[in-house]
C-alpha atoms as a PDB file:
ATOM      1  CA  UNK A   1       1.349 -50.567 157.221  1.00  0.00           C
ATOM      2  CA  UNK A   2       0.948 -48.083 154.407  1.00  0.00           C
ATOM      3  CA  UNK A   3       3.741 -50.220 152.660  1.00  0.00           C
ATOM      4  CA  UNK A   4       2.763 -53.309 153.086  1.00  0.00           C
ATOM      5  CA  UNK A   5      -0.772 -52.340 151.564  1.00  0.00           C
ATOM      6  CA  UNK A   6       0.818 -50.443 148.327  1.00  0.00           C
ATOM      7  CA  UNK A   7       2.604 -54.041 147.754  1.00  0.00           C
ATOM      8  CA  UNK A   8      -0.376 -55.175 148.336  1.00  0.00           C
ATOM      9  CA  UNK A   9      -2.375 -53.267 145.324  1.00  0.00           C
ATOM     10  CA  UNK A  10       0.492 -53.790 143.105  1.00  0.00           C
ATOM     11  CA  UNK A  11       0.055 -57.359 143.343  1.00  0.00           C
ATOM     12  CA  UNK A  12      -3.419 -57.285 142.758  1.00  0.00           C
ATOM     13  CA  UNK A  13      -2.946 -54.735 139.900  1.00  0.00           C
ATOM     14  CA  UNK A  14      -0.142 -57.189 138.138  1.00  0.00           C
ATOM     15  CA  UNK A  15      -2.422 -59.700 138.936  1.00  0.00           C
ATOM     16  CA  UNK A  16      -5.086 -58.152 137.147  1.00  0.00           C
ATOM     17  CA  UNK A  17      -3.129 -57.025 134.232  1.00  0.00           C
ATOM     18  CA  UNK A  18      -2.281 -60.870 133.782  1.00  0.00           C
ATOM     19  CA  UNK A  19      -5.984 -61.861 133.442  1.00  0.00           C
ATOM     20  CA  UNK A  20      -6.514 -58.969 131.253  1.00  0.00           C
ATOM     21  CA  UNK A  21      -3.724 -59.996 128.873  1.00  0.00           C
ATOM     22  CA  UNK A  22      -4.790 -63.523 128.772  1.00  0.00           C
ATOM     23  CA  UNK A  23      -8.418 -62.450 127.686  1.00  0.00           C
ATOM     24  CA  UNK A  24      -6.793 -60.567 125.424  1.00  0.00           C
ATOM     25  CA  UNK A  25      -4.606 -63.156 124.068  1.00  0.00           C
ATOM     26  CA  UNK A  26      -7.589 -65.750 123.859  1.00  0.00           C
ATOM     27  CA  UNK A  27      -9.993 -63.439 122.106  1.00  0.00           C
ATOM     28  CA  UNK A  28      -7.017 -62.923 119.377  1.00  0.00           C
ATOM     29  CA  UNK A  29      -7.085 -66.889 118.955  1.00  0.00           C
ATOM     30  CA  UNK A  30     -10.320 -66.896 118.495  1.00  0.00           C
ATOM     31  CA  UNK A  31     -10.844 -64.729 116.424  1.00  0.00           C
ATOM     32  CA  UNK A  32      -7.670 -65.998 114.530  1.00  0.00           C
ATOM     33  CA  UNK A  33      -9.720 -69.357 114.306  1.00  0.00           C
ATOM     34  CA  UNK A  34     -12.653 -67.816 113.189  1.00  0.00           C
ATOM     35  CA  UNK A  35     -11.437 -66.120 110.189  1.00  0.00           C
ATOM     36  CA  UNK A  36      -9.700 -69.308 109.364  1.00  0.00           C
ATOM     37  CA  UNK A  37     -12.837 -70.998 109.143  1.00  0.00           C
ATOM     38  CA  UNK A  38     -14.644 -68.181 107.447  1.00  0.00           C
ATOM     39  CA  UNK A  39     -11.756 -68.809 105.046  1.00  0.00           C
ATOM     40  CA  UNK A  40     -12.382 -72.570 104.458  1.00  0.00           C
ATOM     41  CA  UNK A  41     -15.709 -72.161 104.273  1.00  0.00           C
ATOM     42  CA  UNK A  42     -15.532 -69.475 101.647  1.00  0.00           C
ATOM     43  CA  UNK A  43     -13.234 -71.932  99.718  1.00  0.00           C
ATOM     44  CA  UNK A  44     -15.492 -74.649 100.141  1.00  0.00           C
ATOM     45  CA  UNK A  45     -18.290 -72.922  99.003  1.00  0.00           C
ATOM     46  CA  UNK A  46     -16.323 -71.593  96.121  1.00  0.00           C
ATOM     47  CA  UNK A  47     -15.660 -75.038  95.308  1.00  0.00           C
ATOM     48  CA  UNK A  48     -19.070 -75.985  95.421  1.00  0.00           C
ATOM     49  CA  UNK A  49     -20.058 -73.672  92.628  1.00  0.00           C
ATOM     50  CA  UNK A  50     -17.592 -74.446  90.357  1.00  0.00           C
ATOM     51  CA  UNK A  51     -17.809 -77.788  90.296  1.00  0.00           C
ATOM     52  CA  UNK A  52     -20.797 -77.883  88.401  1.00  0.00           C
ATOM     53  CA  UNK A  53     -19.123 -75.538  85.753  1.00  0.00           C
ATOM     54  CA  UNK A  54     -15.928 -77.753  85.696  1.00  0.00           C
ATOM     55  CA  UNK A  55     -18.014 -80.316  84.892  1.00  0.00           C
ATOM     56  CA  UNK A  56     -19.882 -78.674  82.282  1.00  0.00           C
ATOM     57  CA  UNK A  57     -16.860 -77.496  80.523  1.00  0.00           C
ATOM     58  CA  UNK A  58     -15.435 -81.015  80.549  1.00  0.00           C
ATOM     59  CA  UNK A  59     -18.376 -82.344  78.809  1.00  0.00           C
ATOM     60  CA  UNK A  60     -18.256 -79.929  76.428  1.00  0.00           C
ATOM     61  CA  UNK A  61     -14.978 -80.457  75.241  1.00  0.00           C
ATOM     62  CA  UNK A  62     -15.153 -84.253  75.490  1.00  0.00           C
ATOM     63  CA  UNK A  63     -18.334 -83.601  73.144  1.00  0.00           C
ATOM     64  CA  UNK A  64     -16.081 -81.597  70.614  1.00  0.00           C
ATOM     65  CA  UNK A  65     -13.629 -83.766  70.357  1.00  0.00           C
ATOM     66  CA  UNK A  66     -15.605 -86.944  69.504  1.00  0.00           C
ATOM     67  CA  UNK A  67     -16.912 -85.048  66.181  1.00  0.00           C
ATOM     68  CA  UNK A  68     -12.901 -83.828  66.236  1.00  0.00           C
ATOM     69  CA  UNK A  69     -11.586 -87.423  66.042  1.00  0.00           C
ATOM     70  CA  UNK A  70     -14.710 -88.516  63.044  1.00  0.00           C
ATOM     71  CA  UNK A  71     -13.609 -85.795  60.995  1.00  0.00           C
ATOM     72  CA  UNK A  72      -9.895 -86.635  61.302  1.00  0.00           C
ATOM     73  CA  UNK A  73     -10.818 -90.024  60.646  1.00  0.00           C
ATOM     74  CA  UNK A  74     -13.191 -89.234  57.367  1.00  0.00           C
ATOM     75  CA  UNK A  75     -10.296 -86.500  55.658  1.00  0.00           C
ATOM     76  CA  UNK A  76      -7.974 -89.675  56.435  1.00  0.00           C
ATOM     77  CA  UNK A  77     -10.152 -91.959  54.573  1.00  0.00           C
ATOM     78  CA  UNK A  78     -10.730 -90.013  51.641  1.00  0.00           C
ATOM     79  CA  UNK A  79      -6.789 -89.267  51.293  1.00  0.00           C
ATOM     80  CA  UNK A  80      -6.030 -92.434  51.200  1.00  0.00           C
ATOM     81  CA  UNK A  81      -8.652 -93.563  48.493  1.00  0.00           C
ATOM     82  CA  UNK A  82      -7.363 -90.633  46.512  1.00  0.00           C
ATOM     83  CA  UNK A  83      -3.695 -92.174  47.038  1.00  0.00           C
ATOM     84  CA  UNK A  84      -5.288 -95.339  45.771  1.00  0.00           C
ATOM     85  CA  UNK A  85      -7.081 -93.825  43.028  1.00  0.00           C
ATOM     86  CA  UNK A  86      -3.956 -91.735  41.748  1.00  0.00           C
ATOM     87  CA  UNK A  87      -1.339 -94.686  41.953  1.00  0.00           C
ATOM     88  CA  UNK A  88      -3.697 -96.570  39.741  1.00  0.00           C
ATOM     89  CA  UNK A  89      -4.085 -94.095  37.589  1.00  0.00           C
ATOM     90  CA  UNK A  90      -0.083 -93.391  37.356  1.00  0.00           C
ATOM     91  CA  UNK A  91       0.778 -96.970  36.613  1.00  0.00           C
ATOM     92  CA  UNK A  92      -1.972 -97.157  33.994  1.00  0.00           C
ATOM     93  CA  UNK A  93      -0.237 -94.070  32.231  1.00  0.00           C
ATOM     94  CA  UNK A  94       3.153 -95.748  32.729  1.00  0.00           C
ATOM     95  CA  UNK A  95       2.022 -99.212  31.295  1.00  0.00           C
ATOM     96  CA  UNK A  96       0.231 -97.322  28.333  1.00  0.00           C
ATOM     97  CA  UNK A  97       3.089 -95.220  27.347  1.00  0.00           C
ATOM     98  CA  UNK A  98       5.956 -98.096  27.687  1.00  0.00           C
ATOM     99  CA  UNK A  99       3.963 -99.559  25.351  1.00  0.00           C
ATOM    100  CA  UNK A 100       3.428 -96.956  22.699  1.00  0.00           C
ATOM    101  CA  UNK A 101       7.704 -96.082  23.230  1.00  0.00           C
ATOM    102  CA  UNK A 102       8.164-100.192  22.402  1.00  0.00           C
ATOM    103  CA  UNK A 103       5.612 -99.849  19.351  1.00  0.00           C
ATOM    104  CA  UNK A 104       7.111 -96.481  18.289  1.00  0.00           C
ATOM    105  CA  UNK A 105      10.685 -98.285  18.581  1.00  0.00           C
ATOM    106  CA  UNK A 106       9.309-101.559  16.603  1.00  0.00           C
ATOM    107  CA  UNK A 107       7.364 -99.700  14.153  1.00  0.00           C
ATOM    108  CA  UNK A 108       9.518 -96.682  13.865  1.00  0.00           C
ATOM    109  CA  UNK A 109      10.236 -97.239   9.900  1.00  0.00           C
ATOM    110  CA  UNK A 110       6.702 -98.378   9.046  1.00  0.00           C
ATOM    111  CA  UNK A 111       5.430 -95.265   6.908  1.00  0.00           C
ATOM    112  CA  UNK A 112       8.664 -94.877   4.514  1.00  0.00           C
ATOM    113  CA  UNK A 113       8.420 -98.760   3.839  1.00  0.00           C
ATOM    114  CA  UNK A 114       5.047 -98.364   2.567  1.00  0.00           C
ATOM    115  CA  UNK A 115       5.910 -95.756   0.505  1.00  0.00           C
ATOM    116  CA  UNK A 116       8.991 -97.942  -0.795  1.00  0.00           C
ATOM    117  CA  UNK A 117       6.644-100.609  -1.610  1.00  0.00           C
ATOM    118  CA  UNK A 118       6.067 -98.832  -4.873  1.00  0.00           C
ATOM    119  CA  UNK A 119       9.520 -98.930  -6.241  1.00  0.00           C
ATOM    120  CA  UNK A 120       9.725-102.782  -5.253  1.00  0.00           C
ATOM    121  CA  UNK A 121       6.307-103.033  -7.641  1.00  0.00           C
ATOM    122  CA  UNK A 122       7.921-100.711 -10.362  1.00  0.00           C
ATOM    123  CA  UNK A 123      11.322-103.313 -10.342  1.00  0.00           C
ATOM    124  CA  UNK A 124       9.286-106.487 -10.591  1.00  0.00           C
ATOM    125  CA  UNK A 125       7.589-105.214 -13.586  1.00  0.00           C
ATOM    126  CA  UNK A 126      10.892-104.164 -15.092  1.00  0.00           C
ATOM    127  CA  UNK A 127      12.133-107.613 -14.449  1.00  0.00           C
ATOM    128  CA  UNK A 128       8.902-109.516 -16.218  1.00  0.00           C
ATOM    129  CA  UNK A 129       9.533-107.258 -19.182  1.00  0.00           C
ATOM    130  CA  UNK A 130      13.681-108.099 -18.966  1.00  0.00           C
ATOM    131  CA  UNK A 131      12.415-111.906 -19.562  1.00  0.00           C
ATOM    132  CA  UNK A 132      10.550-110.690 -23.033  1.00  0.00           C
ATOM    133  CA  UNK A 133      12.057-107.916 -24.586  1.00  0.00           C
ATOM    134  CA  UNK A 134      15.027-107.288 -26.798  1.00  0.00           C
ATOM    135  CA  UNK A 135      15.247-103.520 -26.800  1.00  0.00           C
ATOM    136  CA  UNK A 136      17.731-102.406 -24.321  1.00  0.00           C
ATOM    137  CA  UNK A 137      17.158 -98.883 -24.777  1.00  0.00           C
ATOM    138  CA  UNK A 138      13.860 -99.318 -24.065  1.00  0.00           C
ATOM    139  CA  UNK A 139      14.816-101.171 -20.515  1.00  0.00           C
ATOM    140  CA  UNK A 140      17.383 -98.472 -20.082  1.00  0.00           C
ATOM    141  CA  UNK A 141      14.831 -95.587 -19.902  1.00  0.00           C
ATOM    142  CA  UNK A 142      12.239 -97.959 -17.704  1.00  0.00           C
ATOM    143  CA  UNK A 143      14.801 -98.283 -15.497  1.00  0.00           C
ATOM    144  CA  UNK A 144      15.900 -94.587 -15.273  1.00  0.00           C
ATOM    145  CA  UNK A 145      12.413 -93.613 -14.926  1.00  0.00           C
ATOM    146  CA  UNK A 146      12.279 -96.182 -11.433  1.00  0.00           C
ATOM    147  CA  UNK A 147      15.636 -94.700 -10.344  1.00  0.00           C
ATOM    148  CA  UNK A 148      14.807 -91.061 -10.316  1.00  0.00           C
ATOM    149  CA  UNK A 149      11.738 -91.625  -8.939  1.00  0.00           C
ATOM    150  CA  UNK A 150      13.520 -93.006  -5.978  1.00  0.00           C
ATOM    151  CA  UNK A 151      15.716 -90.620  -5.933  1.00  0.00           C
ATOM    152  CA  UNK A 152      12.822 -87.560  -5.204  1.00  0.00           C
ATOM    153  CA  UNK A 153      11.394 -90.366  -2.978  1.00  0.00           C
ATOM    154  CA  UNK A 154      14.421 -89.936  -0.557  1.00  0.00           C
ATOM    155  CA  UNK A 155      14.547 -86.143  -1.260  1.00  0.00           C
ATOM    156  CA  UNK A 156      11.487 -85.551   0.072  1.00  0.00           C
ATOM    157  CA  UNK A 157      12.270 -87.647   3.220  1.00  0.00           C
ATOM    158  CA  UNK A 158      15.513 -85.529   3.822  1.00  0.00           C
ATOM    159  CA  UNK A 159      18.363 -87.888   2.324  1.00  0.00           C
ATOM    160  CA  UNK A 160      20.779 -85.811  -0.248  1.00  0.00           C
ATOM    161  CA  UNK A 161      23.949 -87.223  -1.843  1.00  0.00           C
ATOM    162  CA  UNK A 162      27.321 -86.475  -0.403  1.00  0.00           C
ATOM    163  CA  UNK A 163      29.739 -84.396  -3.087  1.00  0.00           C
ATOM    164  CA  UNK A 164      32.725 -85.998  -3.061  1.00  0.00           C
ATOM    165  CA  UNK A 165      33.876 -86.631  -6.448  1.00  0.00           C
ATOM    166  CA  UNK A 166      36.998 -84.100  -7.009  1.00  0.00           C
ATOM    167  CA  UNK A 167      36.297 -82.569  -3.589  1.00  0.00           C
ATOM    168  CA  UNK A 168      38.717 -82.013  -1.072  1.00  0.00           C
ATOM    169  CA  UNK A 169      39.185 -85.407   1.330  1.00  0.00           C
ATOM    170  CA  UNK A 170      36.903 -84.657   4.224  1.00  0.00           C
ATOM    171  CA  UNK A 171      37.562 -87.465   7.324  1.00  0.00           C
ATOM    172  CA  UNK A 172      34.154 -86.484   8.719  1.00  0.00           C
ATOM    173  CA  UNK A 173      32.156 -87.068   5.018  1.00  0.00           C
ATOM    174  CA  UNK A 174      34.130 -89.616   3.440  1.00  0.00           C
ATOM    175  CA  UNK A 175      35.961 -93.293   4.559  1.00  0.00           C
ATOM    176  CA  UNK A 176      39.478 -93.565   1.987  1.00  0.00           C
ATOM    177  CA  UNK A 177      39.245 -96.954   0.330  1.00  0.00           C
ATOM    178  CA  UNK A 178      42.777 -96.086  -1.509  1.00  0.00           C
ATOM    179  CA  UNK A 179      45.113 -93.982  -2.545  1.00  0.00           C
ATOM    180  CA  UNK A 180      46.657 -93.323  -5.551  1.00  0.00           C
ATOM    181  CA  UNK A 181      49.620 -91.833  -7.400  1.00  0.00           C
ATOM    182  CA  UNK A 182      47.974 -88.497  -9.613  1.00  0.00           C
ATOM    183  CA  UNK A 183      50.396 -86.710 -12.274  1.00  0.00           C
ATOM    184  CA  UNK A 184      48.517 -83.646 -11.527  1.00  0.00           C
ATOM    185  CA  UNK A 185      49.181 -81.008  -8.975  1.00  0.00           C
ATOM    186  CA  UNK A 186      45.481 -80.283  -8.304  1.00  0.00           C
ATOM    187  CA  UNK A 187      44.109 -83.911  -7.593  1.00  0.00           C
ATOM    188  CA  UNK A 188      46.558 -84.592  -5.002  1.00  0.00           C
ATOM    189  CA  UNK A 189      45.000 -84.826  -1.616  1.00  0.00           C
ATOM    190  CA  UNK A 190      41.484 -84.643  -3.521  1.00  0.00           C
ATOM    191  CA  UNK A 191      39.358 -87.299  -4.250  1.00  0.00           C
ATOM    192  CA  UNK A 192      39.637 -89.042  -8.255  1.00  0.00           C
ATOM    193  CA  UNK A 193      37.137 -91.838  -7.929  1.00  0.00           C
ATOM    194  CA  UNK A 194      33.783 -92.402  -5.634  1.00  0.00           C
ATOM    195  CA  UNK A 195      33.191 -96.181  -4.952  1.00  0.00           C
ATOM    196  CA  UNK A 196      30.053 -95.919  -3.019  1.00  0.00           C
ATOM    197  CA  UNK A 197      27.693 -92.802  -2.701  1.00  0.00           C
ATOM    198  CA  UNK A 198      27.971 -91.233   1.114  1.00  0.00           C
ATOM    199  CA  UNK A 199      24.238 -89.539   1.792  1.00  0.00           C
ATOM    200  CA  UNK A 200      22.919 -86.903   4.602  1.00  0.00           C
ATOM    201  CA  UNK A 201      19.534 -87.581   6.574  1.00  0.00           C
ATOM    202  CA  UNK A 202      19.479 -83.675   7.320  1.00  0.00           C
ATOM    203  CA  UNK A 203      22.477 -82.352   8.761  1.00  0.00           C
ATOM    204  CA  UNK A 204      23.462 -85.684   9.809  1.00  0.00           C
ATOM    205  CA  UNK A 205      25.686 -88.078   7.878  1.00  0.00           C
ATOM    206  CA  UNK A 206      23.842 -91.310   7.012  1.00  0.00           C
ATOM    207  CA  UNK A 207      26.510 -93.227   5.262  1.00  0.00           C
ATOM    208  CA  UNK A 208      30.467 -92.213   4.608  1.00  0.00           C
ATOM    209  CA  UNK A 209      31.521 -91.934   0.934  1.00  0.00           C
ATOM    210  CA  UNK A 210      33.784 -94.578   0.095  1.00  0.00           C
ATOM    211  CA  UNK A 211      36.548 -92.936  -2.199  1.00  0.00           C
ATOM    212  CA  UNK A 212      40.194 -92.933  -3.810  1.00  0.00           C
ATOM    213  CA  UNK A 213      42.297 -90.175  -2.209  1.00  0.00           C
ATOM    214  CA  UNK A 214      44.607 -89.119  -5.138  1.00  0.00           C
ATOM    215  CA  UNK A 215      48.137 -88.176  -3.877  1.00  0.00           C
END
Protein backbone atom coordinates (compact mmCIF):
# COMPACT_ATOMS: atom_id res chain seq x y z
CA UNK A 1 0.00 0.00 0.00
CA UNK A 2 2.65 2.50 0.99
CA UNK A 3 4.09 1.79 -2.59
CA UNK A 4 1.48 1.94 -4.54
CA UNK A 5 0.61 5.50 -3.01
CA UNK A 6 4.39 6.94 -3.45
CA UNK A 7 3.75 5.95 -7.34
CA UNK A 8 0.92 7.45 -6.84
CA UNK A 9 2.33 11.13 -5.78
CA UNK A 10 5.00 10.82 -8.27
CA UNK A 11 2.55 10.72 -10.91
CA UNK A 12 0.71 13.49 -9.73
CA UNK A 13 3.97 15.44 -9.04
CA UNK A 14 5.24 14.71 -12.90
CA UNK A 15 1.95 15.50 -13.71
CA UNK A 16 2.10 18.70 -12.16
CA UNK A 17 5.50 19.61 -13.24
CA UNK A 18 4.06 19.14 -16.90
CA UNK A 19 1.34 21.82 -16.40
CA UNK A 20 3.81 23.97 -14.76
CA UNK A 21 6.22 23.80 -17.70
CA UNK A 22 3.58 24.37 -20.20
CA UNK A 23 2.48 27.67 -18.36
CA UNK A 24 5.77 28.37 -18.42
CA UNK A 25 6.37 27.75 -21.97
CA UNK A 26 3.11 29.75 -23.00
CA UNK A 27 3.84 32.79 -20.91
CA UNK A 28 7.44 32.85 -22.81
CA UNK A 29 5.34 32.97 -26.20
CA UNK A 30 3.54 35.47 -25.13
CA UNK A 31 5.54 37.49 -24.03
CA UNK A 32 7.80 36.69 -27.12
CA UNK A 33 4.70 38.02 -29.15
CA UNK A 34 4.32 40.91 -27.21
CA UNK A 35 7.63 42.41 -27.57
CA UNK A 36 7.32 41.67 -31.21
CA UNK A 37 4.49 43.83 -31.45
CA UNK A 38 5.86 46.47 -29.16
CA UNK A 39 8.57 46.27 -31.82
CA UNK A 40 6.33 46.89 -34.89
CA UNK A 41 4.56 49.29 -33.33
CA UNK A 42 7.59 51.27 -32.32
CA UNK A 43 8.64 51.01 -36.04
CA UNK A 44 5.43 52.05 -37.20
CA UNK A 45 5.26 54.87 -35.17
CA UNK A 46 8.77 55.76 -36.07
CA UNK A 47 7.63 55.71 -39.49
CA UNK A 48 4.88 57.85 -38.88
CA UNK A 49 7.05 60.72 -37.78
CA UNK A 50 9.35 60.70 -40.34
CA UNK A 51 7.32 60.69 -43.01
CA UNK A 52 6.38 64.09 -42.72
CA UNK A 53 10.17 65.07 -42.58
CA UNK A 54 10.94 62.83 -45.67
CA UNK A 55 8.57 64.67 -47.28
CA UNK A 56 9.70 67.95 -46.31
CA UNK A 57 13.20 67.30 -47.28
CA UNK A 58 12.07 66.11 -50.71
CA UNK A 59 10.36 69.29 -51.37
CA UNK A 60 13.07 71.12 -50.45
CA UNK A 61 15.45 69.77 -52.68
CA UNK A 62 13.03 69.47 -55.60
CA UNK A 63 12.63 73.38 -54.81
CA UNK A 64 16.52 73.86 -55.13
CA UNK A 65 16.96 72.27 -57.97
CA UNK A 66 14.33 74.04 -60.15
CA UNK A 67 16.34 77.48 -59.50
CA UNK A 68 19.53 74.83 -60.05
CA UNK A 69 18.40 73.87 -63.59
CA UNK A 70 17.37 78.12 -64.52
CA UNK A 71 20.70 79.06 -63.60
CA UNK A 72 22.40 76.29 -65.62
CA UNK A 73 20.21 77.19 -68.30
CA UNK A 74 20.89 81.26 -68.11
CA UNK A 75 25.18 80.75 -67.74
CA UNK A 76 24.41 78.42 -70.91
CA UNK A 77 22.70 81.12 -72.71
CA UNK A 78 24.99 83.80 -72.13
CA UNK A 79 28.08 81.46 -73.22
CA UNK A 80 26.79 80.82 -76.14
CA UNK A 81 25.90 84.52 -77.18
CA UNK A 82 29.43 85.30 -76.13
CA UNK A 83 30.58 82.35 -78.61
CA UNK A 84 28.43 84.17 -81.10
CA UNK A 85 29.60 87.49 -80.32
CA UNK A 86 33.44 86.47 -80.39
CA UNK A 87 33.29 84.38 -83.74
CA UNK A 88 31.88 87.49 -85.28
CA UNK A 89 34.18 89.49 -84.02
CA UNK A 90 37.23 87.02 -85.12
CA UNK A 91 36.10 86.78 -88.69
CA UNK A 92 35.63 90.54 -88.87
CA UNK A 93 39.42 90.87 -87.78
CA UNK A 94 40.33 88.13 -90.27
CA UNK A 95 38.38 89.74 -93.26
CA UNK A 96 39.89 93.25 -92.27
CA UNK A 97 43.41 92.19 -92.09
CA UNK A 98 43.38 89.84 -95.43
CA UNK A 99 42.51 92.81 -96.82
CA UNK A 100 45.06 95.29 -95.61
CA UNK A 101 47.97 92.09 -96.35
CA UNK A 102 46.34 92.14 -100.24
CA UNK A 103 46.52 96.13 -100.25
CA UNK A 104 49.96 96.12 -98.54
CA UNK A 105 51.02 93.40 -101.29
CA UNK A 106 49.31 95.58 -104.26
CA UNK A 107 50.43 98.81 -103.01
CA UNK A 108 53.67 97.76 -101.52
CA UNK A 109 55.88 100.18 -103.93
CA UNK A 110 53.45 103.11 -103.84
CA UNK A 111 55.55 105.74 -101.70
CA UNK A 112 59.06 105.36 -103.67
CA UNK A 113 57.03 105.79 -107.03
CA UNK A 114 55.80 109.01 -105.92
CA UNK A 115 58.92 110.12 -105.00
CA UNK A 116 60.29 108.88 -108.54
CA UNK A 117 57.70 110.90 -110.14
CA UNK A 118 60.07 113.81 -109.85
CA UNK A 119 62.90 112.50 -111.86
CA UNK A 120 60.30 111.40 -114.67
CA UNK A 121 59.25 115.44 -114.54
CA UNK A 122 63.03 116.51 -114.43
CA UNK A 123 63.67 114.06 -117.89
CA UNK A 124 60.69 115.41 -119.78
CA UNK A 125 61.92 118.84 -119.34
CA UNK A 126 65.39 117.81 -120.42
CA UNK A 127 63.86 116.29 -123.45
CA UNK A 128 61.65 119.65 -124.48
CA UNK A 129 64.90 121.56 -124.14
CA UNK A 130 66.91 118.56 -126.37
CA UNK A 131 64.24 119.62 -129.23
CA UNK A 132 65.58 123.51 -128.97
CA UNK A 133 68.94 123.82 -127.96
CA UNK A 134 72.33 123.50 -129.55
CA UNK A 135 74.63 123.59 -126.56
CA UNK A 136 75.54 120.16 -125.58
CA UNK A 137 77.44 121.09 -122.67
CA UNK A 138 74.74 122.75 -121.43
CA UNK A 139 72.42 119.37 -121.81
CA UNK A 140 75.36 117.49 -120.44
CA UNK A 141 75.31 119.25 -117.00
CA UNK A 142 71.17 119.21 -116.99
CA UNK A 143 71.44 115.84 -117.33
CA UNK A 144 74.14 115.17 -114.65
CA UNK A 145 72.32 117.31 -112.33
CA UNK A 146 68.93 114.66 -112.90
CA UNK A 147 71.33 111.69 -112.55
CA UNK A 148 72.88 112.45 -109.24
CA UNK A 149 69.90 113.45 -107.91
CA UNK A 150 68.68 109.98 -108.49
CA UNK A 151 71.41 108.62 -107.38
CA UNK A 152 70.97 110.21 -103.44
CA UNK A 153 67.29 109.35 -104.23
CA UNK A 154 68.18 105.56 -104.04
CA UNK A 155 70.80 106.22 -101.29
CA UNK A 156 68.52 107.32 -99.04
CA UNK A 157 66.16 104.34 -99.73
CA UNK A 158 69.11 101.85 -99.02
CA UNK A 159 70.33 100.91 -102.70
CA UNK A 160 74.39 101.32 -103.04
CA UNK A 161 76.41 100.29 -106.12
CA UNK A 162 78.21 97.01 -106.22
CA UNK A 163 82.33 97.50 -106.61
CA UNK A 164 83.27 95.38 -109.08
CA UNK A 165 85.41 97.08 -111.48
CA UNK A 166 89.12 95.55 -110.88
CA UNK A 167 87.77 93.58 -107.91
CA UNK A 168 88.29 90.13 -107.34
CA UNK A 169 85.38 87.84 -109.28
CA UNK A 170 82.86 87.27 -106.54
CA UNK A 171 80.04 84.37 -107.78
CA UNK A 172 77.73 85.68 -105.05
CA UNK A 173 78.07 89.72 -106.31
CA UNK A 174 78.68 89.41 -109.83
CA UNK A 175 77.14 87.13 -113.08
CA UNK A 176 80.54 86.66 -115.78
CA UNK A 177 79.31 87.84 -119.15
CA UNK A 178 83.00 86.88 -120.61
CA UNK A 179 86.22 86.21 -120.25
CA UNK A 180 89.14 87.44 -121.59
CA UNK A 181 92.83 86.91 -122.32
CA UNK A 182 94.87 89.85 -119.89
CA UNK A 183 98.81 90.31 -120.50
CA UNK A 184 99.00 91.20 -116.95
CA UNK A 185 99.60 89.03 -113.98
CA UNK A 186 97.33 91.06 -111.65
CA UNK A 187 94.01 91.23 -113.77
CA UNK A 188 93.81 87.63 -114.19
CA UNK A 189 90.92 86.16 -112.34
CA UNK A 190 89.81 89.93 -111.61
CA UNK A 191 87.33 91.73 -113.25
CA UNK A 192 88.60 94.40 -116.48
CA UNK A 193 85.25 95.67 -117.64
CA UNK A 194 81.61 96.18 -115.81
CA UNK A 195 78.71 95.85 -118.38
CA UNK A 196 75.87 96.54 -116.11
CA UNK A 197 76.01 98.07 -112.50
CA UNK A 198 75.09 95.16 -109.72
CA UNK A 199 73.36 97.26 -106.58
CA UNK A 200 72.57 96.23 -102.72
CA UNK A 201 69.02 97.00 -101.11
CA UNK A 202 70.84 96.72 -97.58
CA UNK A 203 72.73 93.72 -97.07
CA UNK A 204 70.89 92.09 -99.74
CA UNK A 205 71.92 91.88 -103.38
CA UNK A 206 69.36 93.56 -105.66
CA UNK A 207 70.85 92.95 -109.02
CA UNK A 208 74.27 90.84 -110.02
CA UNK A 209 77.02 92.87 -111.76
CA UNK A 210 77.36 91.81 -115.16
CA UNK A 211 81.25 91.76 -115.88
CA UNK A 212 84.39 90.51 -117.99
CA UNK A 213 86.46 88.08 -115.89
CA UNK A 214 90.05 88.76 -117.18
CA UNK A 215 92.15 85.52 -117.26
Amino acid sequence: MMVKKKLSETEDNMEQNKAETSENKDNRDNTAEDKENQQEQTQEGNTEKNDPENEAAETKLSDKKIPDEDLFEEKLAEMQDRYLRLSAEFDNYRKRTLKEKMDISKYAGEDILKNILPFMDDFERASKHMETTTDATAMKQGIDIIYNKLSDFMKQNGVKEIESLNCSFDVDLHDAVAKIQVNEDDKKGKIVEVLSKGYFLKDKVLRHSQVVVGE
